[in-house]
C-alpha atoms as a PDB file:
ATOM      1  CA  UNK A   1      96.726  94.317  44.391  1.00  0.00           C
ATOM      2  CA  UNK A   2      95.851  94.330  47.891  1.00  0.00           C
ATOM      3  CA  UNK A   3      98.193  92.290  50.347  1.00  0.00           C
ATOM      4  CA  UNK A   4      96.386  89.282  51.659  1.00  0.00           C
ATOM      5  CA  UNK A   5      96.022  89.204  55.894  1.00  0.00           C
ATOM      6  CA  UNK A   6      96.689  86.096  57.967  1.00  0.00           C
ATOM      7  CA  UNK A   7      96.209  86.311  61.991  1.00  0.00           C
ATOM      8  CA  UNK A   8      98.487  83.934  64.373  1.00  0.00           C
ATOM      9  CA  UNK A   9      98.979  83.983  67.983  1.00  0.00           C
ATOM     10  CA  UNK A  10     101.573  83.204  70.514  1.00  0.00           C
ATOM     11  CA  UNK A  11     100.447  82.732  73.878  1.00  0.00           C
ATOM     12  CA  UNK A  12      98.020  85.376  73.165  1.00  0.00           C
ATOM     13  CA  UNK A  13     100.279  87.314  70.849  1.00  0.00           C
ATOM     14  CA  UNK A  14      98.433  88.133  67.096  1.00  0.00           C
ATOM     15  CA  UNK A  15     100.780  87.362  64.242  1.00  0.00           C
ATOM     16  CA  UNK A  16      99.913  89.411  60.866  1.00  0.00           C
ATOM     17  CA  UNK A  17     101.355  88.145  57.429  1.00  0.00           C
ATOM     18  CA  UNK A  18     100.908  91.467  54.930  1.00  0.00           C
ATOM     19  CA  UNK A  19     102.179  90.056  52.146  1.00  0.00           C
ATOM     20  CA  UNK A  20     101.511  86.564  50.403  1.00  0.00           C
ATOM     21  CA  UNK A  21     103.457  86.066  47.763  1.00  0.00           C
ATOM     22  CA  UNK A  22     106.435  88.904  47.099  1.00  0.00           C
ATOM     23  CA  UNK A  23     107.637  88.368  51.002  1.00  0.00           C
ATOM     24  CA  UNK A  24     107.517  92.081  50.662  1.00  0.00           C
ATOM     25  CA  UNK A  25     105.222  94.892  52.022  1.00  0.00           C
ATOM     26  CA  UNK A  26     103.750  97.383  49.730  1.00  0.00           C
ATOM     27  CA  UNK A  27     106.160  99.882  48.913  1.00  0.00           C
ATOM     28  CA  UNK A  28     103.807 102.535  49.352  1.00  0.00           C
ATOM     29  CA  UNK A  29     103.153 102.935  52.679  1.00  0.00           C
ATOM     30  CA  UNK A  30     104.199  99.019  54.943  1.00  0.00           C
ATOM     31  CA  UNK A  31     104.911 100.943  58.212  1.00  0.00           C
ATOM     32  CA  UNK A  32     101.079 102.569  58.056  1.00  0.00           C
ATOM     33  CA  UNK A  33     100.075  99.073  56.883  1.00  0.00           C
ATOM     34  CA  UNK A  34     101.357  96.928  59.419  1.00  0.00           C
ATOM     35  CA  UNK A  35     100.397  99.331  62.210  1.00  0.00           C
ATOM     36  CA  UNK A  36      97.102  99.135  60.848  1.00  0.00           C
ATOM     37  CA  UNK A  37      96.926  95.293  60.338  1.00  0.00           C
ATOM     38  CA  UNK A  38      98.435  94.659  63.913  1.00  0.00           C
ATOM     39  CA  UNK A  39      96.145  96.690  65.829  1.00  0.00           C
ATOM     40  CA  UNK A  40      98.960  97.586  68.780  1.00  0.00           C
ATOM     41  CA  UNK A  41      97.982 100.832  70.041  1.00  0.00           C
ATOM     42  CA  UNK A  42     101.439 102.066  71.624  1.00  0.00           C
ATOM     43  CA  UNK A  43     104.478 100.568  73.321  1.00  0.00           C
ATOM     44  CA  UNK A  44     107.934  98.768  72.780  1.00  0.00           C
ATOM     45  CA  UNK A  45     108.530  98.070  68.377  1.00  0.00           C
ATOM     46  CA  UNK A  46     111.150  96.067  66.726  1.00  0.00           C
ATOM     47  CA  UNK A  47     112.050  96.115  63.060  1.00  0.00           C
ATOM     48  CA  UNK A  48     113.646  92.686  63.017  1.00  0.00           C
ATOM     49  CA  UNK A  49     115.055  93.023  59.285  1.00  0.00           C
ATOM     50  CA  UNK A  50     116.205  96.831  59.128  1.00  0.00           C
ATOM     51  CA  UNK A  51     116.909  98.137  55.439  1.00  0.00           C
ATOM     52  CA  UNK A  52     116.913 101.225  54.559  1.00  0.00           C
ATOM     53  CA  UNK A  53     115.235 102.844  58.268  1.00  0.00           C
ATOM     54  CA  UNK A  54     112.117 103.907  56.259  1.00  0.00           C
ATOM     55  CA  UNK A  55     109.999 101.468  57.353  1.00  0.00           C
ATOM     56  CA  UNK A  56     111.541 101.764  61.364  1.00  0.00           C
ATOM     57  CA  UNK A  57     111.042 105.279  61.361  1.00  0.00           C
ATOM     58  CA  UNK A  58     107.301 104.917  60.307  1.00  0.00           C
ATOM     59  CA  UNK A  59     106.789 102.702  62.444  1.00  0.00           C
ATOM     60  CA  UNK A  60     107.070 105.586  65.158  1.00  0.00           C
ATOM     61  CA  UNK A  61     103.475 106.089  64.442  1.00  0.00           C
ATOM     62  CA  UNK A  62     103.288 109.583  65.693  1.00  0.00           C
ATOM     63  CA  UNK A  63     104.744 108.899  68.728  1.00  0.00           C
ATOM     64  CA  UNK A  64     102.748 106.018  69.801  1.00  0.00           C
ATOM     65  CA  UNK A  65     105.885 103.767  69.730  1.00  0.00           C
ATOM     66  CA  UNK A  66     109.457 103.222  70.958  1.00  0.00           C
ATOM     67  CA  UNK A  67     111.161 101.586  68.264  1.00  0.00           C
ATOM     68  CA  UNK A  68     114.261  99.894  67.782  1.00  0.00           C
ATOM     69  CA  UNK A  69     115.585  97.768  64.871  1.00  0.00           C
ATOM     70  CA  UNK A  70     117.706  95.243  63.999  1.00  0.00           C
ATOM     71  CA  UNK A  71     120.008  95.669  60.766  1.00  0.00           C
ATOM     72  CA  UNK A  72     121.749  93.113  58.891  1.00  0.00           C
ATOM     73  CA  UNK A  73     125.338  94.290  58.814  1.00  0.00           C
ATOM     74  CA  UNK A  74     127.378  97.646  59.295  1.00  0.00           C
ATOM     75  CA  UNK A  75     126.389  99.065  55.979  1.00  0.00           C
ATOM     76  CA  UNK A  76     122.745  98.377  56.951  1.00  0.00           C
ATOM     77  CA  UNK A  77     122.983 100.409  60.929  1.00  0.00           C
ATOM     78  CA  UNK A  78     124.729 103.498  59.532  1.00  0.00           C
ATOM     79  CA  UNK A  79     122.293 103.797  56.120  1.00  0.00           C
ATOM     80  CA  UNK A  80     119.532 103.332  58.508  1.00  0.00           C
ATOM     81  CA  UNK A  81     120.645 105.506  61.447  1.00  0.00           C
ATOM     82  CA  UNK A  82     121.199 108.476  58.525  1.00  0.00           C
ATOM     83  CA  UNK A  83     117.726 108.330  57.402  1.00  0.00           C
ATOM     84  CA  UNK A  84     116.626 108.489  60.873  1.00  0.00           C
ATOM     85  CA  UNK A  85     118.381 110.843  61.749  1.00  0.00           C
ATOM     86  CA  UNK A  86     117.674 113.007  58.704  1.00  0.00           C
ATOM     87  CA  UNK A  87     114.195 112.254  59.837  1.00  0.00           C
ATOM     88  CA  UNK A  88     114.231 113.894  63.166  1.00  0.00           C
ATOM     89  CA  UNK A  89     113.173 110.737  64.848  1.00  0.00           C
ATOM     90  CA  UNK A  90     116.529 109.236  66.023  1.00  0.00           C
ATOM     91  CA  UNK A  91     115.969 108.611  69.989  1.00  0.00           C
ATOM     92  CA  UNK A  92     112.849 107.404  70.205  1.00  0.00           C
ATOM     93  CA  UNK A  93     113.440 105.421  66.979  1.00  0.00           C
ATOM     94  CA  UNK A  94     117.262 103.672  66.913  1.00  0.00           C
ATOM     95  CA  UNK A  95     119.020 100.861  65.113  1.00  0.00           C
ATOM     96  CA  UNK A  96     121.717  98.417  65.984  1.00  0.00           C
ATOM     97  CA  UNK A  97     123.469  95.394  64.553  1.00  0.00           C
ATOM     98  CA  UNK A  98     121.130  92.668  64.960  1.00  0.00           C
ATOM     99  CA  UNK A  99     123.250  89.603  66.869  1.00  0.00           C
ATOM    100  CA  UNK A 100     123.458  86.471  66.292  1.00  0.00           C
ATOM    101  CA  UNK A 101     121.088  83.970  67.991  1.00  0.00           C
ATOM    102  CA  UNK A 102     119.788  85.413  70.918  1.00  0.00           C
ATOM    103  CA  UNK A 103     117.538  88.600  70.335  1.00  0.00           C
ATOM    104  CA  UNK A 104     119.001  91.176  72.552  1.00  0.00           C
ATOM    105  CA  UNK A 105     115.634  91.654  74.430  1.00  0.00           C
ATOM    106  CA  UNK A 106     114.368  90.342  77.573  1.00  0.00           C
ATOM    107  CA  UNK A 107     111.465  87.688  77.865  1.00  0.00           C
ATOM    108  CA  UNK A 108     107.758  88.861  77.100  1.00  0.00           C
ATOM    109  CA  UNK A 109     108.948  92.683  76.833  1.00  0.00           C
ATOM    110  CA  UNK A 110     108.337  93.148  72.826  1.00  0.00           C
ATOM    111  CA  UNK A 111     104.764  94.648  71.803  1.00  0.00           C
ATOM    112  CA  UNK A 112     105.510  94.933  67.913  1.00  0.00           C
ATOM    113  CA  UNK A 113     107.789  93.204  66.336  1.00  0.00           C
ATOM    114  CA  UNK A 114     107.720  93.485  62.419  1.00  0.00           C
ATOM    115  CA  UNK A 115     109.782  91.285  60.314  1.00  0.00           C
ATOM    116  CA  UNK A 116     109.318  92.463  55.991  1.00  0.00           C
ATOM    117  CA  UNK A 117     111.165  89.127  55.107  1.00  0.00           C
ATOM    118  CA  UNK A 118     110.328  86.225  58.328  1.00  0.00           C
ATOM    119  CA  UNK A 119     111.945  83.441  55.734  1.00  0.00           C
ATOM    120  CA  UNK A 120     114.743  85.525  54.935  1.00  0.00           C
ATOM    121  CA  UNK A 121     115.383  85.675  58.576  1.00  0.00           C
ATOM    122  CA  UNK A 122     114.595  81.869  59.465  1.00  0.00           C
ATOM    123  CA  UNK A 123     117.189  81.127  56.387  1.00  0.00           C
ATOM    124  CA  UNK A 124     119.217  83.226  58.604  1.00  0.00           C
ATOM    125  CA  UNK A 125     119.248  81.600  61.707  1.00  0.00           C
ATOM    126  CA  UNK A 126     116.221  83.257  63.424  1.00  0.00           C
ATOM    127  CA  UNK A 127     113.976  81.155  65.140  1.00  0.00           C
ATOM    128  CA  UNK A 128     110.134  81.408  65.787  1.00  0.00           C
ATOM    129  CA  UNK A 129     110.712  79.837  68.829  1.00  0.00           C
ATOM    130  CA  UNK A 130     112.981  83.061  69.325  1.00  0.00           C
ATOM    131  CA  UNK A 131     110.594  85.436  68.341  1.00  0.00           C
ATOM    132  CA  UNK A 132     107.669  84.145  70.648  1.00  0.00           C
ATOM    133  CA  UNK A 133     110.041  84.446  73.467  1.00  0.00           C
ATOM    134  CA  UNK A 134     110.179  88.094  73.534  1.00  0.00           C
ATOM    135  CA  UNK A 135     106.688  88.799  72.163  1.00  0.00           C
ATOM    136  CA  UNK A 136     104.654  90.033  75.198  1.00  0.00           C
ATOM    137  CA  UNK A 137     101.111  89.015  76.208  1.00  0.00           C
ATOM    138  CA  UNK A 138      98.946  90.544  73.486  1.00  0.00           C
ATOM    139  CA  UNK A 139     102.409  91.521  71.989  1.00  0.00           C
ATOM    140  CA  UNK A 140     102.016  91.217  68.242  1.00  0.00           C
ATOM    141  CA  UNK A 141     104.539  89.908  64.961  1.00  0.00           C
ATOM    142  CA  UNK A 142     103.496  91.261  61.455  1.00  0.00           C
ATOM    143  CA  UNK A 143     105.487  89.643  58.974  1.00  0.00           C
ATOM    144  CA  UNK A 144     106.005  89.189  55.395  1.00  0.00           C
ATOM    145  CA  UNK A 145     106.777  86.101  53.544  1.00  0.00           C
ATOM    146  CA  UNK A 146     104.801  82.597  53.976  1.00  0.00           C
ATOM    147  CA  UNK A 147     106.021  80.414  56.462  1.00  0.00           C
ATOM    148  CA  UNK A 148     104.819  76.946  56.583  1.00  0.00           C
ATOM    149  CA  UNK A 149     101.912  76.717  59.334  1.00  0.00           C
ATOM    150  CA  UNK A 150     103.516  73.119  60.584  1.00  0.00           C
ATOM    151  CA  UNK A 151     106.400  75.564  61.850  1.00  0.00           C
ATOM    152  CA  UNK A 152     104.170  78.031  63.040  1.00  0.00           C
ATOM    153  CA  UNK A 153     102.335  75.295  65.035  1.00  0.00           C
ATOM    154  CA  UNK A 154     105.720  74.040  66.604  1.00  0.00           C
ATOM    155  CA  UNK A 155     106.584  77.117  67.900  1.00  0.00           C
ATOM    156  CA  UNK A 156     103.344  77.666  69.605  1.00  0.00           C
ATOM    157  CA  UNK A 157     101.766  79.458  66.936  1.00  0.00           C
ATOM    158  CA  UNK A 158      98.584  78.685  65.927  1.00  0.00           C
ATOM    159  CA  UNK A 159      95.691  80.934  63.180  1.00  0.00           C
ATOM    160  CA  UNK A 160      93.459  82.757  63.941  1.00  0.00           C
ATOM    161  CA  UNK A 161      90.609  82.109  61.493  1.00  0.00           C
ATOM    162  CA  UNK A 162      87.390  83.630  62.639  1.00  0.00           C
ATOM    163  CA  UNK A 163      87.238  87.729  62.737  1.00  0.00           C
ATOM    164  CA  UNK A 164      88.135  88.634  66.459  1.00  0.00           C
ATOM    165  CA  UNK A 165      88.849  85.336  67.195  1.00  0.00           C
ATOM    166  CA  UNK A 166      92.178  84.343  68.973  1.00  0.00           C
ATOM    167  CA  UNK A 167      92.589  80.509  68.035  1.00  0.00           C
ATOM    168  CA  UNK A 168      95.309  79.076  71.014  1.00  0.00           C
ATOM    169  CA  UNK A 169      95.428  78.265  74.659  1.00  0.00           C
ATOM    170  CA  UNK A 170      97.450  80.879  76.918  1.00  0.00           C
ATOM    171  CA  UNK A 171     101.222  80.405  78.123  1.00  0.00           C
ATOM    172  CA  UNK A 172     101.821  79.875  81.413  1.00  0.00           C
ATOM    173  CA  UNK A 173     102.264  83.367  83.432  1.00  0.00           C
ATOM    174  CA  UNK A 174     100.432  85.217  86.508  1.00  0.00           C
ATOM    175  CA  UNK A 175      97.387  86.656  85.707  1.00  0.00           C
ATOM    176  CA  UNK A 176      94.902  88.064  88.173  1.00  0.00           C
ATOM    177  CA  UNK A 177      91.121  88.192  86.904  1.00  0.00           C
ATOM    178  CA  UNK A 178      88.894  91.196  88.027  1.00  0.00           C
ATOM    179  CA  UNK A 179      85.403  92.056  87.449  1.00  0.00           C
ATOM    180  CA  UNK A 180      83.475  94.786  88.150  1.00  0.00           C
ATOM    181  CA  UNK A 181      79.289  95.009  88.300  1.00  0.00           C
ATOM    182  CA  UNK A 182      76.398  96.061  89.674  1.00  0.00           C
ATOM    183  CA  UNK A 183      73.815  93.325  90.563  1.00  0.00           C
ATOM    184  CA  UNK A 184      70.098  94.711  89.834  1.00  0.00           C
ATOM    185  CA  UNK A 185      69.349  97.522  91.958  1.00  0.00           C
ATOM    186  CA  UNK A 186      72.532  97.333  93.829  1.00  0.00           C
ATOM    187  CA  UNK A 187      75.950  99.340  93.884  1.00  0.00           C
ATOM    188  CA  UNK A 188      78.808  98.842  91.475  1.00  0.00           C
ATOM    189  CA  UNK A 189      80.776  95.506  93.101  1.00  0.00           C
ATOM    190  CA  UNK A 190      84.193  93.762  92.387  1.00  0.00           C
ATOM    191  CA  UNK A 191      86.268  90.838  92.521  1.00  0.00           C
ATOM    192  CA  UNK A 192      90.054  90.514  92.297  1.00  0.00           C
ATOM    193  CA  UNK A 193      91.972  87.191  92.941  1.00  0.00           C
ATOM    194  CA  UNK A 194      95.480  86.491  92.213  1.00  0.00           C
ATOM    195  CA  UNK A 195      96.654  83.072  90.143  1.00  0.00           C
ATOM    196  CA  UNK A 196      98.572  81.927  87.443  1.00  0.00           C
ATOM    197  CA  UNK A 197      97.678  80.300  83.774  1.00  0.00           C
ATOM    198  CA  UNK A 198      98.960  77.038  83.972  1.00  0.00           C
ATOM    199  CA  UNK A 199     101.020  75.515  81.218  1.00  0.00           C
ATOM    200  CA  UNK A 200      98.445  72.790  80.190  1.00  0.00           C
ATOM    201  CA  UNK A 201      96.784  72.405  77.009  1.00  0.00           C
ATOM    202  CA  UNK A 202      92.872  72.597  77.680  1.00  0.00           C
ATOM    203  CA  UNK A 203      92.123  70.655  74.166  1.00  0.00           C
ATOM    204  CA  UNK A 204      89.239  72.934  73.560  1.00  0.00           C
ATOM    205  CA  UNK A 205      89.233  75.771  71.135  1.00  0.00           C
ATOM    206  CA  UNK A 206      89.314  80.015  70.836  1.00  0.00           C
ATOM    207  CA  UNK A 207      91.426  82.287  73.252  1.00  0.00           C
ATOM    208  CA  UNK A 208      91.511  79.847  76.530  1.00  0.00           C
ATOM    209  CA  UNK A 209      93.669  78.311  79.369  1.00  0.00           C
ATOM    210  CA  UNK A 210      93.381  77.189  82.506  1.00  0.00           C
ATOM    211  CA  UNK A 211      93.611  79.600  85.317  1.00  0.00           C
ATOM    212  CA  UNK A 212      94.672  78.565  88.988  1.00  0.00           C
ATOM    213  CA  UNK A 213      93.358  80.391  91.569  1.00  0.00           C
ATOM    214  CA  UNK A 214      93.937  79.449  95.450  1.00  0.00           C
ATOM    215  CA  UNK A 215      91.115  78.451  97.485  1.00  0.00           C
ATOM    216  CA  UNK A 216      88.962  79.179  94.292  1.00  0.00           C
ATOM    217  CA  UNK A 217      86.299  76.737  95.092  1.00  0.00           C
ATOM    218  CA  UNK A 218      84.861  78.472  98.700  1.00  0.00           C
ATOM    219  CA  UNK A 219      85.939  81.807  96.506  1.00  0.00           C
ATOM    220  CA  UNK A 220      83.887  80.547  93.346  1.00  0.00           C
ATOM    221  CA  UNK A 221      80.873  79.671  95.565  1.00  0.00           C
ATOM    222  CA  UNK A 222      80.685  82.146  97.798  1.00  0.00           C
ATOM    223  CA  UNK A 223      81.454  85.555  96.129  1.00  0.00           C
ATOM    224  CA  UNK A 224      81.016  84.919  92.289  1.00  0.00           C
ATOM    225  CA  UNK A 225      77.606  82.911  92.626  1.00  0.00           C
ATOM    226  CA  UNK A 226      76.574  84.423  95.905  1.00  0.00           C
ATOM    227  CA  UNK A 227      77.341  87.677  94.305  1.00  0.00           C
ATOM    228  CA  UNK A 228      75.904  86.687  91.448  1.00  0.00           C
ATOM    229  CA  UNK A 229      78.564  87.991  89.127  1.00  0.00           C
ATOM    230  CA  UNK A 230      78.406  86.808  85.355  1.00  0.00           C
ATOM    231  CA  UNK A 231      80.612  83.828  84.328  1.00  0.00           C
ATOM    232  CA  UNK A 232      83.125  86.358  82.750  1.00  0.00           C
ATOM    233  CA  UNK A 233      85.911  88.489  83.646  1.00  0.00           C
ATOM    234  CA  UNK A 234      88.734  90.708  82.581  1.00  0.00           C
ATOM    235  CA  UNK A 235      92.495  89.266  82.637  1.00  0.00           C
ATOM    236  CA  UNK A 236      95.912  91.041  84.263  1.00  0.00           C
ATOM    237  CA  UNK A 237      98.581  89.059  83.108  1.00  0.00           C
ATOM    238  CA  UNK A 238     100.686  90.062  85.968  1.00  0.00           C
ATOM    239  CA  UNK A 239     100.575  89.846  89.868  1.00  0.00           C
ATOM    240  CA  UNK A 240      98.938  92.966  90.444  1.00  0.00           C
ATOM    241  CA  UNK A 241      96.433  92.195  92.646  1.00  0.00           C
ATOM    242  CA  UNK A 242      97.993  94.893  95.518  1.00  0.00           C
ATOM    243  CA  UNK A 243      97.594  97.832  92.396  1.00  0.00           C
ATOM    244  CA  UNK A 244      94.135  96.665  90.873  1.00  0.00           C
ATOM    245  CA  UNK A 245      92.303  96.660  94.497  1.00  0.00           C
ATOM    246  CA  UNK A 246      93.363 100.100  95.221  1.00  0.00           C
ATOM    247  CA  UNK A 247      92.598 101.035  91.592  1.00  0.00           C
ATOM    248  CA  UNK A 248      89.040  99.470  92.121  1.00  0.00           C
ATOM    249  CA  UNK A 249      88.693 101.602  95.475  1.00  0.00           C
ATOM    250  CA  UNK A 250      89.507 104.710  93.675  1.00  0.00           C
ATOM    251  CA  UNK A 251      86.285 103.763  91.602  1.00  0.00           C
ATOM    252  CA  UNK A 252      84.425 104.098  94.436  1.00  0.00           C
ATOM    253  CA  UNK A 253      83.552 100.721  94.462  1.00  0.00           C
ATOM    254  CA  UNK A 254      83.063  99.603  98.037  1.00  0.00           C
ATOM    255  CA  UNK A 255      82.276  95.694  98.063  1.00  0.00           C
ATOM    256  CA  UNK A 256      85.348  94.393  97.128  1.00  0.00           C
ATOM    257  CA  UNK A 257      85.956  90.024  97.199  1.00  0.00           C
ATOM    258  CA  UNK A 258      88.858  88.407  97.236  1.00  0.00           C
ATOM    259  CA  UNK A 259      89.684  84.850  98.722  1.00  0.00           C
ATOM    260  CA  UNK A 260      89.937  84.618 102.031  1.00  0.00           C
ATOM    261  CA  UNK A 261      92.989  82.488 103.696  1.00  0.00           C
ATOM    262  CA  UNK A 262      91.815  78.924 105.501  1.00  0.00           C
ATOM    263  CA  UNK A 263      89.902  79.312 108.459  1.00  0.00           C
ATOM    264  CA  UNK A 264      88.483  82.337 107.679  1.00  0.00           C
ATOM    265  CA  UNK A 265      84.882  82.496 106.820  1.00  0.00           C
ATOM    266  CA  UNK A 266      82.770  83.706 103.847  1.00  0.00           C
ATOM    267  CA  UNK A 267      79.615  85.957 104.961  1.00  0.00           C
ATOM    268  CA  UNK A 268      77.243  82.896 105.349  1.00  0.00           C
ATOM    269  CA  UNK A 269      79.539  79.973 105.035  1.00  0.00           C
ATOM    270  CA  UNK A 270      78.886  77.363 107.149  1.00  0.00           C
ATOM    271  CA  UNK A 271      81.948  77.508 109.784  1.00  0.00           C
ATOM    272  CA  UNK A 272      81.506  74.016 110.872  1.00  0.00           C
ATOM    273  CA  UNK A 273      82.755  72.902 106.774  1.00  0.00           C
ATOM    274  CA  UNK A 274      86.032  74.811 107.580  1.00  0.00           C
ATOM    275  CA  UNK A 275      87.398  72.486 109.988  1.00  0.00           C
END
């Protein structure tokens, strides 16, 4: 019987519960599964509940993944580490004791993290709260096990129930929007501004939040209407404006707006509003 999927997010993050009943994976092949199910192309994995290092070592994915998990006790690191090792993988895949509390990673860093037993690791002291805190933006959990939405609410979780469909208002955190486009019969254009997502909820629904941008509203009139550039955008969740403008140059792209300080004028803004 096929395992039933279940999408989540946390502050962007997709959650993915594989299994609805057992609290277990299918034996014959979770690491492929949950890769699959997560959609994560590449970047920083944790096993949270490390048994016997079969499922952290496929979770390599050919190379697409730095891995490291989390086992239980002693018995559980060196069992683990042997079938790693055995495996040619150990390096790039590792395991450690997992400690108590505190996950030994730092805030939004985690892309992956895969957990075959999530109640078995709440009964064990392991908090949601815990595991959104190192989940990056866009990071994703896959879990096993069913955990009671109401929790999954508190800790910022909420479903995702329509296909492609993120359900949940971003986390505060930088984020610079950037689009690029050619107006009809003109040259490929951009815009880049720097801001942050503000820690408010918008009380609307889908993937939103509420984006602060200074000096947006000369900014909003004069380059994305006067440009004409369509009411959506593509999201950095970092402050990299500095990186993305000289990116956008490299495109070739020449027209390139960004706000402009106080006192400085727009092409035809009316200087006399500025004072």
């Amino acid at each position: 019987m096929r395992n039933r999927v279940r999408f989540v997010s946390a502050a962007l993050a997709i959650v993915a519960m594989l299994s609805a009943g057992s609290g277990r994976c299918r034996a014959d092949g979770p690491a492929d599964e949950a890769l699959k199910a997560a959609g994560v192309r590449a970047g920083l994995c944790v096993d949270l509940d490390v048994a016997d290092g079969r499922l952290t070592a496929g979770l390599h994915g050919g190379g697409r993944f730095l891995v490291h998990g989390l086992a239980r006790d002693e018995a559980g690191v060196r069992k683990a580490r042997q079938f790693i090792e055995g495996s040619g993988l150990y390096g790039p895949v590792s395991v450690d004791l997992r400690p108590a509390g505190r996950l030994p990673y730092a805030d939004n860093i985690v892309n992956l993290a895969v957990a075959e037993d999530l109640p078995g690791l709440l009964a064990g002291g392991l908090t949601l709260e815990e595991v959104a805190r190192v989940l990056a933006p866009s990071g994703v959990l896959c879990f096993g096990g069913q955990v009671d939405e109401g929790r999954l609410t508190a800790a910022g979780l909420v479903r995702r129930d329509r296909a492609g469909e993120l359900e949940g208002h971003a986390s505060s955190w930088p984020a610079d929007p950037t689009k690029r486009v050619p107006p009809a019969g003109d040259p490929l254009q951009s815009y880049i501004a720097e801001g942050e997502i503000l820690d408010m909820d918008p009380r609307s629904f889908g993937g939103i939040g509420v984006f602060a941008i200074p000096g947006f509203a000369r900014f909003y009139r004069h380059v994305l209407i006067g440009r004409h550039f369509p009411h959506h955008a593509a999201v950095a969740f970092a402050r990299c404006g500095r990186a993305l403008f000289d990116a956008v140059g490299l495109l070739g792209v020449e027209r390139i707006g960004t706000p402009l300080p106080p006192g400085t004028a727009y092409p035809g803004e009316n200087v006399f509003d500025l004072a």
